[in-house]
PDB file of N, CA and C in Angstrom:
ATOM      1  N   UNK A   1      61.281 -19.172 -20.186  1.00  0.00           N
ATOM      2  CA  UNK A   1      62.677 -18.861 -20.476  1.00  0.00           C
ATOM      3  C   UNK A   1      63.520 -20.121 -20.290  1.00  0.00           C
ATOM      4  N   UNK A   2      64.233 -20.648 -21.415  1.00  0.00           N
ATOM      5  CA  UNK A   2      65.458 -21.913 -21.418  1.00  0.00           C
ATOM      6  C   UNK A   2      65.869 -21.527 -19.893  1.00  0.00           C
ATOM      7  N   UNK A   3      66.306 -22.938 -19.282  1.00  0.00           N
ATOM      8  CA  UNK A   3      66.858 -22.879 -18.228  1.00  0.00           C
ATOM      9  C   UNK A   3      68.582 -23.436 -18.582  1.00  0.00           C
ATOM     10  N   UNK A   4      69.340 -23.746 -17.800  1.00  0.00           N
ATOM     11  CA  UNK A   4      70.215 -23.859 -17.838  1.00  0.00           C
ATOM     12  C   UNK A   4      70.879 -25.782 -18.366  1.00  0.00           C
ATOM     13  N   UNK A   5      69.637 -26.338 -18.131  1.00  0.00           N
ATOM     14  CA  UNK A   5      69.687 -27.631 -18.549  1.00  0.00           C
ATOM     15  C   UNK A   5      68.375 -28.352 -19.232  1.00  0.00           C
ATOM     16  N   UNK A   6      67.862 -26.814 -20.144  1.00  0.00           N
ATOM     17  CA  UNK A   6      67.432 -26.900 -21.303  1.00  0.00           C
ATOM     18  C   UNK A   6      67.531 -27.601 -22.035  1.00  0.00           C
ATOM     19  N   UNK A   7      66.937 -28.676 -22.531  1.00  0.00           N
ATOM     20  CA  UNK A   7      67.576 -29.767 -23.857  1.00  0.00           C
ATOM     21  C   UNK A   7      67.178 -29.128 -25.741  1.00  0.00           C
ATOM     22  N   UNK A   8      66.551 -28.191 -25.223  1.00  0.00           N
ATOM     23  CA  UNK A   8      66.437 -27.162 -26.786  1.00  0.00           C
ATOM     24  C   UNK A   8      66.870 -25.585 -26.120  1.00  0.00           C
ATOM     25  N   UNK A   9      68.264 -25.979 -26.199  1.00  0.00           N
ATOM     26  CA  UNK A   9      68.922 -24.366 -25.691  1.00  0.00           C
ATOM     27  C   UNK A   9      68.418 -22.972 -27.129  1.00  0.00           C
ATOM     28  N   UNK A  10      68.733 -22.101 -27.095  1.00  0.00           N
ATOM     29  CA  UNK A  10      68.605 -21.348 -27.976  1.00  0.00           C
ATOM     30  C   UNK A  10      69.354 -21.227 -29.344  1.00  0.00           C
ATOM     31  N   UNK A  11      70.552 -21.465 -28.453  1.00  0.00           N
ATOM     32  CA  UNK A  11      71.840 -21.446 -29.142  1.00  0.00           C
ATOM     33  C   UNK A  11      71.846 -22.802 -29.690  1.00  0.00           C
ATOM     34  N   UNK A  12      72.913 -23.324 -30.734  1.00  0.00           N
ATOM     35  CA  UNK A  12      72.864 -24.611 -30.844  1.00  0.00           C
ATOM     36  C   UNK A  12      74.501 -24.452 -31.483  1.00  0.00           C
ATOM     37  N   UNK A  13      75.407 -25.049 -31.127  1.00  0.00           N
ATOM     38  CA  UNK A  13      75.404 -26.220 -30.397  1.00  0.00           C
ATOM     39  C   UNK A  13      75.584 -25.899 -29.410  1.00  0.00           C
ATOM     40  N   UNK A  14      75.481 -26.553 -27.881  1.00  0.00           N
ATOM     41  CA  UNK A  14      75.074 -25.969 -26.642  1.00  0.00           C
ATOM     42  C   UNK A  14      75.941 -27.616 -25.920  1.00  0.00           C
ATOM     43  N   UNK A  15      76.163 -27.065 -24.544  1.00  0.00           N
ATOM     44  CA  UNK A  15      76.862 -28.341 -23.808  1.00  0.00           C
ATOM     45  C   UNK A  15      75.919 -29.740 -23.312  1.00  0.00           C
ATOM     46  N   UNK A  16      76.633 -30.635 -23.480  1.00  0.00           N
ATOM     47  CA  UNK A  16      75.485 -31.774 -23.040  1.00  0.00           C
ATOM     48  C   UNK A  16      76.204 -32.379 -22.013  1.00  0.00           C
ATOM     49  N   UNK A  17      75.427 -32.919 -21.351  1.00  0.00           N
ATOM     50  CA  UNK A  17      75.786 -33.610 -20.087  1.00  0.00           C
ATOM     51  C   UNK A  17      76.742 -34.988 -20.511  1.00  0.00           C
ATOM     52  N   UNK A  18      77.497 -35.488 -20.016  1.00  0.00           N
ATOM     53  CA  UNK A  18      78.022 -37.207 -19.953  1.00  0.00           C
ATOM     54  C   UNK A  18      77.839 -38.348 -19.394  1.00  0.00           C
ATOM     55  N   UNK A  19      77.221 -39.475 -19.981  1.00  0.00           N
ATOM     56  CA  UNK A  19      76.308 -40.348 -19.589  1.00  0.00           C
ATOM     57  C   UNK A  19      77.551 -41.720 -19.099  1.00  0.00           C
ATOM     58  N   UNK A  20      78.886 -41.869 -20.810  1.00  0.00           N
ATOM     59  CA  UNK A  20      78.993 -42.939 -20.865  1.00  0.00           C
ATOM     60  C   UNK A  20      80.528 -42.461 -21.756  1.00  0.00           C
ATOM     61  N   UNK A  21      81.937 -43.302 -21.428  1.00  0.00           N
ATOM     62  CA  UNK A  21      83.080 -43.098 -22.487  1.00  0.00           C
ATOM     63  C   UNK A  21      83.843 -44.411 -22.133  1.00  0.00           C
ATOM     64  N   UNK A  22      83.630 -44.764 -23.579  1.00  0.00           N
ATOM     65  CA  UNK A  22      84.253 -46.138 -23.937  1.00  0.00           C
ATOM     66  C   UNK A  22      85.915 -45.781 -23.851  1.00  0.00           C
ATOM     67  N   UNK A  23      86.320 -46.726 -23.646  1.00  0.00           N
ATOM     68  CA  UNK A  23      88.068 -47.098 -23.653  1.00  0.00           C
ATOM     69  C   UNK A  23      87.777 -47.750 -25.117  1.00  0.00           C
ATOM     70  N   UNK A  24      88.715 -46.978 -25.773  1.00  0.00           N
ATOM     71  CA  UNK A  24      88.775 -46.976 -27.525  1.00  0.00           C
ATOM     72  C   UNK A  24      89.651 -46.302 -27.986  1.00  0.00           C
ATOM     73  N   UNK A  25      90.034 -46.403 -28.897  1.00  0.00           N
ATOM     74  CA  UNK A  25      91.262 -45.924 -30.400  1.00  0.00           C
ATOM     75  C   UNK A  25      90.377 -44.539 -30.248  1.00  0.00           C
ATOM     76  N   UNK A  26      89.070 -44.520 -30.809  1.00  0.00           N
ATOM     77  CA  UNK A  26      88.168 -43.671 -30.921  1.00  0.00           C
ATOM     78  C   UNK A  26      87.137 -43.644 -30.105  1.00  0.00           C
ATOM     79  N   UNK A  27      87.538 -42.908 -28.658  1.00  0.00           N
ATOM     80  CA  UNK A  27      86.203 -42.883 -27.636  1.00  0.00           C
ATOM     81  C   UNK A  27      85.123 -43.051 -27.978  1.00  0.00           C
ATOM     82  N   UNK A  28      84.325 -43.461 -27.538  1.00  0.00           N
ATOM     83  CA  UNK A  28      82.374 -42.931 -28.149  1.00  0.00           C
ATOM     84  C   UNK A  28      82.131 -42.282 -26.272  1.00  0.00           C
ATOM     85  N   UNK A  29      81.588 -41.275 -26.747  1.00  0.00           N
ATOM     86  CA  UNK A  29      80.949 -40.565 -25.669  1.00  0.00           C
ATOM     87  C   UNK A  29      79.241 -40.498 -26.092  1.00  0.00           C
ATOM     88  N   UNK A  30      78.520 -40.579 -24.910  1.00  0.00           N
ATOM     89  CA  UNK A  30      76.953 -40.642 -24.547  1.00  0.00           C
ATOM     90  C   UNK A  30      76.460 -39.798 -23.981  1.00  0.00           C
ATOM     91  N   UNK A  31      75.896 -38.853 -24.507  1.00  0.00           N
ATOM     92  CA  UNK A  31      75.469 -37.872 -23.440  1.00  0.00           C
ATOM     93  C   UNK A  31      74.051 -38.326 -23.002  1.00  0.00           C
ATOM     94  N   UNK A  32      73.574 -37.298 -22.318  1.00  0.00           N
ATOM     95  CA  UNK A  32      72.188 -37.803 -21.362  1.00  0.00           C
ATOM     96  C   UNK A  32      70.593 -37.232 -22.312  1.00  0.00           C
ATOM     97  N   UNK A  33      71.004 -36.540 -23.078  1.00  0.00           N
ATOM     98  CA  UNK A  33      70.364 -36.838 -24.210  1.00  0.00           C
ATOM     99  C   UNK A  33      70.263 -36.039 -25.736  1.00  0.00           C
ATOM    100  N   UNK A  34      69.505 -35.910 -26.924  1.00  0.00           N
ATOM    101  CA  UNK A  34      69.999 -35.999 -27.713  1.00  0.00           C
ATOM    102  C   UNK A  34      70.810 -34.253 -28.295  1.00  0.00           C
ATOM    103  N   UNK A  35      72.229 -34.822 -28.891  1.00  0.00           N
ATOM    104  CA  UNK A  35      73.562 -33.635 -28.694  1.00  0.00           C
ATOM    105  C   UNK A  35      73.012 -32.656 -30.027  1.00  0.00           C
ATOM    106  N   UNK A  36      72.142 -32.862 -31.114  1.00  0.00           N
ATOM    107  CA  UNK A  36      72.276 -32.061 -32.084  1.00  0.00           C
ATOM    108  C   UNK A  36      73.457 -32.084 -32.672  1.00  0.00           C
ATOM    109  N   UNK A  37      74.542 -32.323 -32.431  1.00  0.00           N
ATOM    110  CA  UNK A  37      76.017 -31.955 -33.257  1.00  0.00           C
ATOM    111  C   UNK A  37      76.118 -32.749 -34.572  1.00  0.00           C
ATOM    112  N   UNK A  38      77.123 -31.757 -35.495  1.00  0.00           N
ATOM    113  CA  UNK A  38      77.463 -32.548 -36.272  1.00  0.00           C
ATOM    114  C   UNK A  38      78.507 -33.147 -36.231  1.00  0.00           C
ATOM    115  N   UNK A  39      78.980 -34.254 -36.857  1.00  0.00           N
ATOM    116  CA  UNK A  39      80.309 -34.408 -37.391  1.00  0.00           C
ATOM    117  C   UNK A  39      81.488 -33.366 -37.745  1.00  0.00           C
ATOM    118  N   UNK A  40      82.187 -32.944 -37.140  1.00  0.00           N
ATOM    119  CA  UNK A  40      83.489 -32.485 -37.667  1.00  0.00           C
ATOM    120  C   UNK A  40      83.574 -30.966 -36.669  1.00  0.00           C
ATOM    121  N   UNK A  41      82.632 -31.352 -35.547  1.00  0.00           N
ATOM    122  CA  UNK A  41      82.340 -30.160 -34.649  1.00  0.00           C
ATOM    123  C   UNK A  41      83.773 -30.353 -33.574  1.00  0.00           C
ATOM    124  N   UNK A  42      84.480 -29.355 -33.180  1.00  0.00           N
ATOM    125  CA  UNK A  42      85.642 -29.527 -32.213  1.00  0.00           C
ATOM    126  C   UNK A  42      85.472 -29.487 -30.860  1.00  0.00           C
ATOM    127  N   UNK A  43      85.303 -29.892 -30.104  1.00  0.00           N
ATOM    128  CA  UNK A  43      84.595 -30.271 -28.285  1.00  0.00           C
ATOM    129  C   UNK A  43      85.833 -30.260 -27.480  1.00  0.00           C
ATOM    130  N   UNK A  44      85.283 -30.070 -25.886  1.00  0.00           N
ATOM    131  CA  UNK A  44      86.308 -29.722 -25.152  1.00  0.00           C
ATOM    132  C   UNK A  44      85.655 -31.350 -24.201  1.00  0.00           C
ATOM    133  N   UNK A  45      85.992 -31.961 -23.759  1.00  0.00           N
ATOM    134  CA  UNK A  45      85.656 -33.150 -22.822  1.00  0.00           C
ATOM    135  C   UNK A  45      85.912 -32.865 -21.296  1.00  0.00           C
ATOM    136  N   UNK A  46      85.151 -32.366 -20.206  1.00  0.00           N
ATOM    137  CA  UNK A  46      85.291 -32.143 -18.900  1.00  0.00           C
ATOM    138  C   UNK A  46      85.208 -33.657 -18.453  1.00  0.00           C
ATOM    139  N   UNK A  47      86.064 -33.806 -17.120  1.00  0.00           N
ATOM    140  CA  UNK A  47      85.451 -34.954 -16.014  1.00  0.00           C
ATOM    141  C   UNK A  47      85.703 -34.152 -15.457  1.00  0.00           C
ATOM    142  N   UNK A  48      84.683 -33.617 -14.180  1.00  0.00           N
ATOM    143  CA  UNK A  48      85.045 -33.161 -12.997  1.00  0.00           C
ATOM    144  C   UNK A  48      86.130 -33.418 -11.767  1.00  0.00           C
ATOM    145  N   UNK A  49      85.917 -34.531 -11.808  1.00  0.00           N
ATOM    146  CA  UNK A  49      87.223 -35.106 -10.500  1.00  0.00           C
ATOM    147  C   UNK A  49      86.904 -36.565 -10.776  1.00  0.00           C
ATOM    148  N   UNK A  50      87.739 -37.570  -9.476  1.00  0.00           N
ATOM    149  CA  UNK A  50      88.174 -38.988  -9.671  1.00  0.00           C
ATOM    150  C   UNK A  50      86.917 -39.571  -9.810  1.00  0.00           C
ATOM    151  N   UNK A  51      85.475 -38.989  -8.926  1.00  0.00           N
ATOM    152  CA  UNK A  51      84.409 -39.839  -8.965  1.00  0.00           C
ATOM    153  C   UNK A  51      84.325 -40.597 -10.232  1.00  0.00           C
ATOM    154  N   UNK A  52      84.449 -39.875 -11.064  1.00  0.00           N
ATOM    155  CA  UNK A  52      83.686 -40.180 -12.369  1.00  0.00           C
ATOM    156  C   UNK A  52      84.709 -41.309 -12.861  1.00  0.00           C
ATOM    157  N   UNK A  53      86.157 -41.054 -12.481  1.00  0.00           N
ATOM    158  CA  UNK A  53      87.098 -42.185 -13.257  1.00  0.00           C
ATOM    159  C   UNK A  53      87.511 -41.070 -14.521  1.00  0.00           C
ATOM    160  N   UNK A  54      88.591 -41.740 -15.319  1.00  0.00           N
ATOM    161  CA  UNK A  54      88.742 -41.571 -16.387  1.00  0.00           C
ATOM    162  C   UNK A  54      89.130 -40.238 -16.428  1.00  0.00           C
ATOM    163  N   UNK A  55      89.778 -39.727 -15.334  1.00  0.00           N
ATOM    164  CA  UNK A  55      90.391 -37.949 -15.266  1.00  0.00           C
ATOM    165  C   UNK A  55      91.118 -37.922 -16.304  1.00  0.00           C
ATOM    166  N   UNK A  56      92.033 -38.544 -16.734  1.00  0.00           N
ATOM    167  CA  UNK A  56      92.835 -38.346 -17.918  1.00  0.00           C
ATOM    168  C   UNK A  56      92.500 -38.190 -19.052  1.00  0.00           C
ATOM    169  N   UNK A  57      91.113 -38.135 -19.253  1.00  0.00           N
ATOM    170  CA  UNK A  57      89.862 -37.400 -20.333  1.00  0.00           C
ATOM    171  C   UNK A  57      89.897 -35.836 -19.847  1.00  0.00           C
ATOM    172  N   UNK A  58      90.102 -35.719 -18.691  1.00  0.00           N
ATOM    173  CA  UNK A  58      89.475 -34.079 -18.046  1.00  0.00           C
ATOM    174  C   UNK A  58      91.200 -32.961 -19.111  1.00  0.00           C
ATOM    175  N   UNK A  59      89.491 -31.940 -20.139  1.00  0.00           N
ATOM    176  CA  UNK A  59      89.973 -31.176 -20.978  1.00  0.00           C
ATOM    177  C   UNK A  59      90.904 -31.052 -21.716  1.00  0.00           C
ATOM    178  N   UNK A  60      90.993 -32.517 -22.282  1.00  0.00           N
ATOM    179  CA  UNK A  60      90.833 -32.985 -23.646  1.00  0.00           C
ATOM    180  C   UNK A  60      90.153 -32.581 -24.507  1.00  0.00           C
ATOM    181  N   UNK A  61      90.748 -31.934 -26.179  1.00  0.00           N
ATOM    182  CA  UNK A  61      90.139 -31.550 -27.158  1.00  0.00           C
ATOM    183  C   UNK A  61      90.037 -32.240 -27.852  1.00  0.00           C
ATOM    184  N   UNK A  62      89.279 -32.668 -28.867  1.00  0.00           N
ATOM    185  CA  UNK A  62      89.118 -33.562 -30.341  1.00  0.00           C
ATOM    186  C   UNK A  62      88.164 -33.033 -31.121  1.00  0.00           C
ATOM    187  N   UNK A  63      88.385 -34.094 -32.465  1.00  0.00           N
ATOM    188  CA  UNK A  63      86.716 -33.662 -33.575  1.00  0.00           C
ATOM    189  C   UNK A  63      86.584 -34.469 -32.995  1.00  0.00           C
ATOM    190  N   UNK A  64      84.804 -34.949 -33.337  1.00  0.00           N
ATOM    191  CA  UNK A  64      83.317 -35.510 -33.443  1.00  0.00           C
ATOM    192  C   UNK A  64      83.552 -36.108 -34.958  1.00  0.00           C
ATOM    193  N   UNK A  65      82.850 -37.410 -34.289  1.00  0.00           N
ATOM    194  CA  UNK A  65      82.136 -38.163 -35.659  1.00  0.00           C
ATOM    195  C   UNK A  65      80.855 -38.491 -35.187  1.00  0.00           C
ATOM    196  N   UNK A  66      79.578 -38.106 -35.463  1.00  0.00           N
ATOM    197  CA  UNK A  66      78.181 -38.429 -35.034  1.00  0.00           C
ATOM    198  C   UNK A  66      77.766 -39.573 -35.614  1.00  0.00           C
ATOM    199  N   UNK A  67      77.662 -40.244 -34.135  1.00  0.00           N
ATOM    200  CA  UNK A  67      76.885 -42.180 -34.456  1.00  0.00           C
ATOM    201  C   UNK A  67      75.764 -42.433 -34.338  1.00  0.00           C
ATOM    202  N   UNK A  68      75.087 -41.264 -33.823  1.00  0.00           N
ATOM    203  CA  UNK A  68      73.836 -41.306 -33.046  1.00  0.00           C
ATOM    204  C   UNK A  68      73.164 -40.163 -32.808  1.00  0.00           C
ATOM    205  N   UNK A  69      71.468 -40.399 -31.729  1.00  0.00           N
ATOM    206  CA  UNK A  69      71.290 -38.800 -31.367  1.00  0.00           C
ATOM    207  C   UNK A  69      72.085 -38.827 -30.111  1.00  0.00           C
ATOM    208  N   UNK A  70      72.315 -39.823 -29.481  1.00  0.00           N
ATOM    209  CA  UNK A  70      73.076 -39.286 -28.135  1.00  0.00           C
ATOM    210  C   UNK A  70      74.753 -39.629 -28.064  1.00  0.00           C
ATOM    211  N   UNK A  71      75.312 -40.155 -29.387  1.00  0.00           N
ATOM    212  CA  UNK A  71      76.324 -40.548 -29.274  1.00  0.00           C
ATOM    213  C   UNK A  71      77.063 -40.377 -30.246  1.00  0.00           C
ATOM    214  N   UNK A  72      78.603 -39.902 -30.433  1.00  0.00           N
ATOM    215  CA  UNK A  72      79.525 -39.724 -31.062  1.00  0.00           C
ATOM    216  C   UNK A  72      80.858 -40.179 -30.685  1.00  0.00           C
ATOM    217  N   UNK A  73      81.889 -40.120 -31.662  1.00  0.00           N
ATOM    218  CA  UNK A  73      83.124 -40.589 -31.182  1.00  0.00           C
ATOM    219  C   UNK A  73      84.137 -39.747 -31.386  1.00  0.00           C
ATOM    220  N   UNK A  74      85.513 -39.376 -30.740  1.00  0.00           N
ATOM    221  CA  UNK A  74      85.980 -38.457 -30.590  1.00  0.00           C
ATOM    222  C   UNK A  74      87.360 -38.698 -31.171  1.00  0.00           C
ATOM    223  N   UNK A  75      88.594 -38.007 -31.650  1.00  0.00           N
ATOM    224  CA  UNK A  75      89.871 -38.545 -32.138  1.00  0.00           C
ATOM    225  C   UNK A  75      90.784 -38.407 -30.789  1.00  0.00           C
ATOM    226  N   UNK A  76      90.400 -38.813 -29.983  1.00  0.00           N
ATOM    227  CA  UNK A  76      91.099 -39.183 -28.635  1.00  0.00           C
ATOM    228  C   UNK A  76      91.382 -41.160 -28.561  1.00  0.00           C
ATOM    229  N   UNK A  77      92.721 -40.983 -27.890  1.00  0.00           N
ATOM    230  CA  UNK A  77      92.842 -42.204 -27.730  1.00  0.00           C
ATOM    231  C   UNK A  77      92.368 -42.834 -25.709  1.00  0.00           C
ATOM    232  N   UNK A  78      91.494 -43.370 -25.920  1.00  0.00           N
ATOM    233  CA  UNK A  78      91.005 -43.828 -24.170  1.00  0.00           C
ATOM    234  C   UNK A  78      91.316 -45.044 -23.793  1.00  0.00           C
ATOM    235  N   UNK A  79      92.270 -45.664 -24.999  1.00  0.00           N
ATOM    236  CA  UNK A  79      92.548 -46.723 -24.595  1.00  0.00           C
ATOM    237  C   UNK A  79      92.901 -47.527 -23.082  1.00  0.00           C
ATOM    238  N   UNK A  80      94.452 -46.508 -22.980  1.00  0.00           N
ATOM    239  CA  UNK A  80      94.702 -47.018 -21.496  1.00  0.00           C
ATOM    240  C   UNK A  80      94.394 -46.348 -20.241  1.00  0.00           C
ATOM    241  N   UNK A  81      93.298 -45.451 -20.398  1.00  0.00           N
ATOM    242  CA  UNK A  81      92.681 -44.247 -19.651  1.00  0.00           C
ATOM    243  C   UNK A  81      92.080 -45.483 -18.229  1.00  0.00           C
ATOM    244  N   UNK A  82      91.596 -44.572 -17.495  1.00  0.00           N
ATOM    245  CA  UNK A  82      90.584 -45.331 -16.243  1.00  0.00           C
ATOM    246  C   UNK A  82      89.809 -45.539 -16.496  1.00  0.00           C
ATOM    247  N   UNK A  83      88.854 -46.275 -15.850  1.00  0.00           N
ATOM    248  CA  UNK A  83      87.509 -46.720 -16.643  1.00  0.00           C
ATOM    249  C   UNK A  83      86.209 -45.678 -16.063  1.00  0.00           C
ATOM    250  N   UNK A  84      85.377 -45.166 -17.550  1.00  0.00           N
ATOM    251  CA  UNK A  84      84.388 -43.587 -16.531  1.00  0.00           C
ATOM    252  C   UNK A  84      83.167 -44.700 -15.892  1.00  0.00           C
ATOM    253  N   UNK A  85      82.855 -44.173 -15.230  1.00  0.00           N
ATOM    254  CA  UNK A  85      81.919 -44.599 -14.063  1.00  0.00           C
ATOM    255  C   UNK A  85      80.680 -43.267 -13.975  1.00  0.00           C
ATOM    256  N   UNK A  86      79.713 -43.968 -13.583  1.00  0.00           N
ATOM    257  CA  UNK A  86      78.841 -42.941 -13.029  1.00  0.00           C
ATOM    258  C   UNK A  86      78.351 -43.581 -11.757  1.00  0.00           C
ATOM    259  N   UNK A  87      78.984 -42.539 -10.576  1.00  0.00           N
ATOM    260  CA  UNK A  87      78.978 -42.570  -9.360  1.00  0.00           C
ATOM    261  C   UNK A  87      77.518 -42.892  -8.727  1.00  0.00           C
ATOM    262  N   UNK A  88      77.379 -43.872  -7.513  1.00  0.00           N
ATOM    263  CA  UNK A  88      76.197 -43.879  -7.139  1.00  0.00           C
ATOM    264  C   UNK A  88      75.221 -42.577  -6.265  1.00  0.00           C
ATOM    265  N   UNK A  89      74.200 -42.063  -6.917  1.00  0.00           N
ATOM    266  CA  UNK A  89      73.355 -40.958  -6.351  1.00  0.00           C
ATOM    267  C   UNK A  89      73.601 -40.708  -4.877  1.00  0.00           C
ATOM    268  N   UNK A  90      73.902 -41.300  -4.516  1.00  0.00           N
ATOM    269  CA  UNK A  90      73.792 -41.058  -2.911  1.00  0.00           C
ATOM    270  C   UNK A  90      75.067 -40.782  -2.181  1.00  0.00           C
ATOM    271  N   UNK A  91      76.453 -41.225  -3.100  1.00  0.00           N
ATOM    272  CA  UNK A  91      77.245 -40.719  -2.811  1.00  0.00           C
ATOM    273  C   UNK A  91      77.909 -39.669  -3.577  1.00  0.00           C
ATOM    274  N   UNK A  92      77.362 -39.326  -4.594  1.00  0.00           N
ATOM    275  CA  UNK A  92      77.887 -37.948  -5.862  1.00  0.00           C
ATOM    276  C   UNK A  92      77.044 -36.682  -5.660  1.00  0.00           C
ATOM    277  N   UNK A  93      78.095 -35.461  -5.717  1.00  0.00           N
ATOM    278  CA  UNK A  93      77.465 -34.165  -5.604  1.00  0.00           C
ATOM    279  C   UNK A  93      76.578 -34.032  -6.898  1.00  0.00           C
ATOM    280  N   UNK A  94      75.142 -33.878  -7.125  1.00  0.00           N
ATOM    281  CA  UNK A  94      74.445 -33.698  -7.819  1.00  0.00           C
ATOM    282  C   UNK A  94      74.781 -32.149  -8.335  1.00  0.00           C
ATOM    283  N   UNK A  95      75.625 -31.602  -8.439  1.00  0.00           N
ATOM    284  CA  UNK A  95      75.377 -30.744  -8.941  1.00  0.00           C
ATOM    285  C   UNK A  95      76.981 -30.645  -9.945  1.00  0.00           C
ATOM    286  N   UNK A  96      77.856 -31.890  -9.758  1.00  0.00           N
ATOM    287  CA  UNK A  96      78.955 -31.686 -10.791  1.00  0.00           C
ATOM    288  C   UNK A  96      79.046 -32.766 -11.592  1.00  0.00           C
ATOM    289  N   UNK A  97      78.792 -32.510 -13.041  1.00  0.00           N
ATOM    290  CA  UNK A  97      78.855 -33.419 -13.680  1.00  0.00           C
ATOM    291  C   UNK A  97      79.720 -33.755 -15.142  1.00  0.00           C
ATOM    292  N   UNK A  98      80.001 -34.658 -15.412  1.00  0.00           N
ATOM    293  CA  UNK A  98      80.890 -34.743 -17.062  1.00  0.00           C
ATOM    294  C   UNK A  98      80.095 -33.852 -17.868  1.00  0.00           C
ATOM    295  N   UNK A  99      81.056 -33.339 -18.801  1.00  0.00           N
ATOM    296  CA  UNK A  99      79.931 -32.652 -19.815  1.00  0.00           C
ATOM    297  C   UNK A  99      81.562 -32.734 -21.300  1.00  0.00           C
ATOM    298  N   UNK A 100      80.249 -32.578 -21.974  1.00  0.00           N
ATOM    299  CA  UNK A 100      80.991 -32.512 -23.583  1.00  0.00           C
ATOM    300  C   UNK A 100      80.716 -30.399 -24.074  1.00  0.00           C
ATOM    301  N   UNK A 101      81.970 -29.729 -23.827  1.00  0.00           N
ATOM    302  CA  UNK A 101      81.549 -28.212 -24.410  1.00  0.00           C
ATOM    303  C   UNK A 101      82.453 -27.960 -26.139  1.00  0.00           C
ATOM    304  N   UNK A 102      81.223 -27.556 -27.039  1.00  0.00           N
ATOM    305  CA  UNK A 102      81.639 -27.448 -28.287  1.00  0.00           C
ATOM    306  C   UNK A 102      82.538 -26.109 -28.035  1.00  0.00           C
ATOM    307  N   UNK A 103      83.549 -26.119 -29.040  1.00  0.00           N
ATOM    308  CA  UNK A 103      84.351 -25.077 -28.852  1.00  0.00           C
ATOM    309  C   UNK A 103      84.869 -24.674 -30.289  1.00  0.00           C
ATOM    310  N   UNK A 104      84.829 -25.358 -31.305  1.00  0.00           N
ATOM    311  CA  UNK A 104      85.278 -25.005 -32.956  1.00  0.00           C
ATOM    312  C   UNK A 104      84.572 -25.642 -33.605  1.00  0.00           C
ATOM    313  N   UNK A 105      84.803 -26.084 -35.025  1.00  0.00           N
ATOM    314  CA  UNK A 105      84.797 -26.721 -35.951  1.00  0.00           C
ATOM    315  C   UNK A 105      85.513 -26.751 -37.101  1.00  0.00           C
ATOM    316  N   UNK A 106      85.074 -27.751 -37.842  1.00  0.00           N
ATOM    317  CA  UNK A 106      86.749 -27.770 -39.156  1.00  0.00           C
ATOM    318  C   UNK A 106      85.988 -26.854 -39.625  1.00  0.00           C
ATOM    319  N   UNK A 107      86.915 -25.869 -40.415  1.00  0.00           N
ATOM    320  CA  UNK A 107      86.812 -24.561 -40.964  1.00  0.00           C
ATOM    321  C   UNK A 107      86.253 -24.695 -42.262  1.00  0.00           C
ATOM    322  N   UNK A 108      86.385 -25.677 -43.082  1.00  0.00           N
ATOM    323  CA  UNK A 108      85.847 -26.103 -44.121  1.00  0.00           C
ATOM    324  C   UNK A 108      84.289 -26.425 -44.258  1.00  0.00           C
ATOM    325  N   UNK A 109      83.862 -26.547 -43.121  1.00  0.00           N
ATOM    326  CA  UNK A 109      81.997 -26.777 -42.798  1.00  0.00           C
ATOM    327  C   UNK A 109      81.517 -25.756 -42.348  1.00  0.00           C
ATOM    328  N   UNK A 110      82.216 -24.713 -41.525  1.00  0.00           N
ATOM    329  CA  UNK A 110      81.648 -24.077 -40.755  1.00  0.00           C
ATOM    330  C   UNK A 110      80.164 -23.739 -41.019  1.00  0.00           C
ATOM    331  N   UNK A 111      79.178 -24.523 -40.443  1.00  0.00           N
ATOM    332  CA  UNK A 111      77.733 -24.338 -40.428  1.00  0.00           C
ATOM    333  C   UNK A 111      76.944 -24.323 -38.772  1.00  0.00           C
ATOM    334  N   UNK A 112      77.882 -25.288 -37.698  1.00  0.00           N
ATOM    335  CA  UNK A 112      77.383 -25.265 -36.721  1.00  0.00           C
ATOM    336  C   UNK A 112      77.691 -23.612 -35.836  1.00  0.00           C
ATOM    337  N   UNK A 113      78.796 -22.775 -36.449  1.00  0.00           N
ATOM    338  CA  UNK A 113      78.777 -21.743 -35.613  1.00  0.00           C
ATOM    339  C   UNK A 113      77.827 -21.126 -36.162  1.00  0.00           C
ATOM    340  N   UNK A 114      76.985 -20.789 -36.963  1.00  0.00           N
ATOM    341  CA  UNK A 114      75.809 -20.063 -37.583  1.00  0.00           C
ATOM    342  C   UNK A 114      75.060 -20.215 -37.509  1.00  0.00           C
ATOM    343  N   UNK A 115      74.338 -21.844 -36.854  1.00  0.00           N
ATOM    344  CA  UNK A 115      73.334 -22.058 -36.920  1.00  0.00           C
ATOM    345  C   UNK A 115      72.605 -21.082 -35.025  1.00  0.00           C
ATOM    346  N   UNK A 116      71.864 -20.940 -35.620  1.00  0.00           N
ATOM    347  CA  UNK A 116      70.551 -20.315 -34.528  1.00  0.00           C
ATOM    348  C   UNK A 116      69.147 -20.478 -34.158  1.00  0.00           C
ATOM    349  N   UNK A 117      68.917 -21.498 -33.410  1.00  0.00           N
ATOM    350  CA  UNK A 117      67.387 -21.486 -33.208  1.00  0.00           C
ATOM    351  C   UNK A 117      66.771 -20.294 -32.824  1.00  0.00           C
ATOM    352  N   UNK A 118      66.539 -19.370 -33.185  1.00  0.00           N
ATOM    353  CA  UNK A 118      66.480 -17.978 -32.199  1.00  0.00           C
ATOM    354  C   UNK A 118      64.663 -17.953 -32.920  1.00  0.00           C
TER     355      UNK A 118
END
C-alpha cells in the first residue's frame, strides 16, 4: 500500500517535497524528486517556518512551467524574498518540510485533474 511519501502516489498530481528556490523574476523550484507535473498546473508553495528562509514564499499561489523531472518555475516574483536554505539535519525537525501542493490548472488543458494511475 503507497505510503505517504510514495514517489508513485496513486493519484497524480500528488505533493512533492522542496529541495531548492531560486531568487528570480520566475522562481525555479526543485523538488526531492521527480514532480510528474505539467506545465500550466496551479500549485500552492508551503515553507514551514524561518528554518527554511524564504517565508515570504509560505502559501503563495502560481502556474508551473516544467524545466525538468525535478524542476519547474513558478509566476512568482522571489526576487527580493530571503534566501531558502535547507537546514542542517541535526538541527531541523525531520518531520516538517517545504513542499509544492497542486491545487488547479488553466482550464483550457484540464488533463492533470483526470489523470489517474489507479
Amino acid at each position: 500500500m503507497p505510503g505517504y511519501a510514495d514517489p508513485n502516489p496513486m493519484y497524480q498530481p500528488a505533493m512533492r517535497l522542496i529541495t531548492a528556490i531560486t531568487n528570480d523574476t520566475n522562481a525555479e523550484v526543485t523538488t526531492s524528486f521527480a514532480h510528474n507535473y505539467l506545465s500550466g498546473l496551479i500549485v500552492r508553495i508551503i515553507v514551514p517556518n524561518l528554518r527554511f528562509g524564504m517565508i515570504q514564499m509560505d502559501k503563495r499561489v502560481g502556474t508551473i512551467a516544467v524545466t525538468g523531472d525535478t524542476t519547474f518555475t513558478i509566476n512568482i516574483d522571489s526576487t527580493n524574498f530571503d534566501t531558502f536554505v535547507i537546514p542542517d539535519p541535526e538541527e531541523a525537525y525531520t518531520n516538517i518540510f517545504p513542499m509544492v501542493i497542486p491545487i488547479g490548472e488553466i482550464n483550457e488543458i484540464l488533463y492533470q485533474a483526470t489523470r489517474n494511475v489507479l
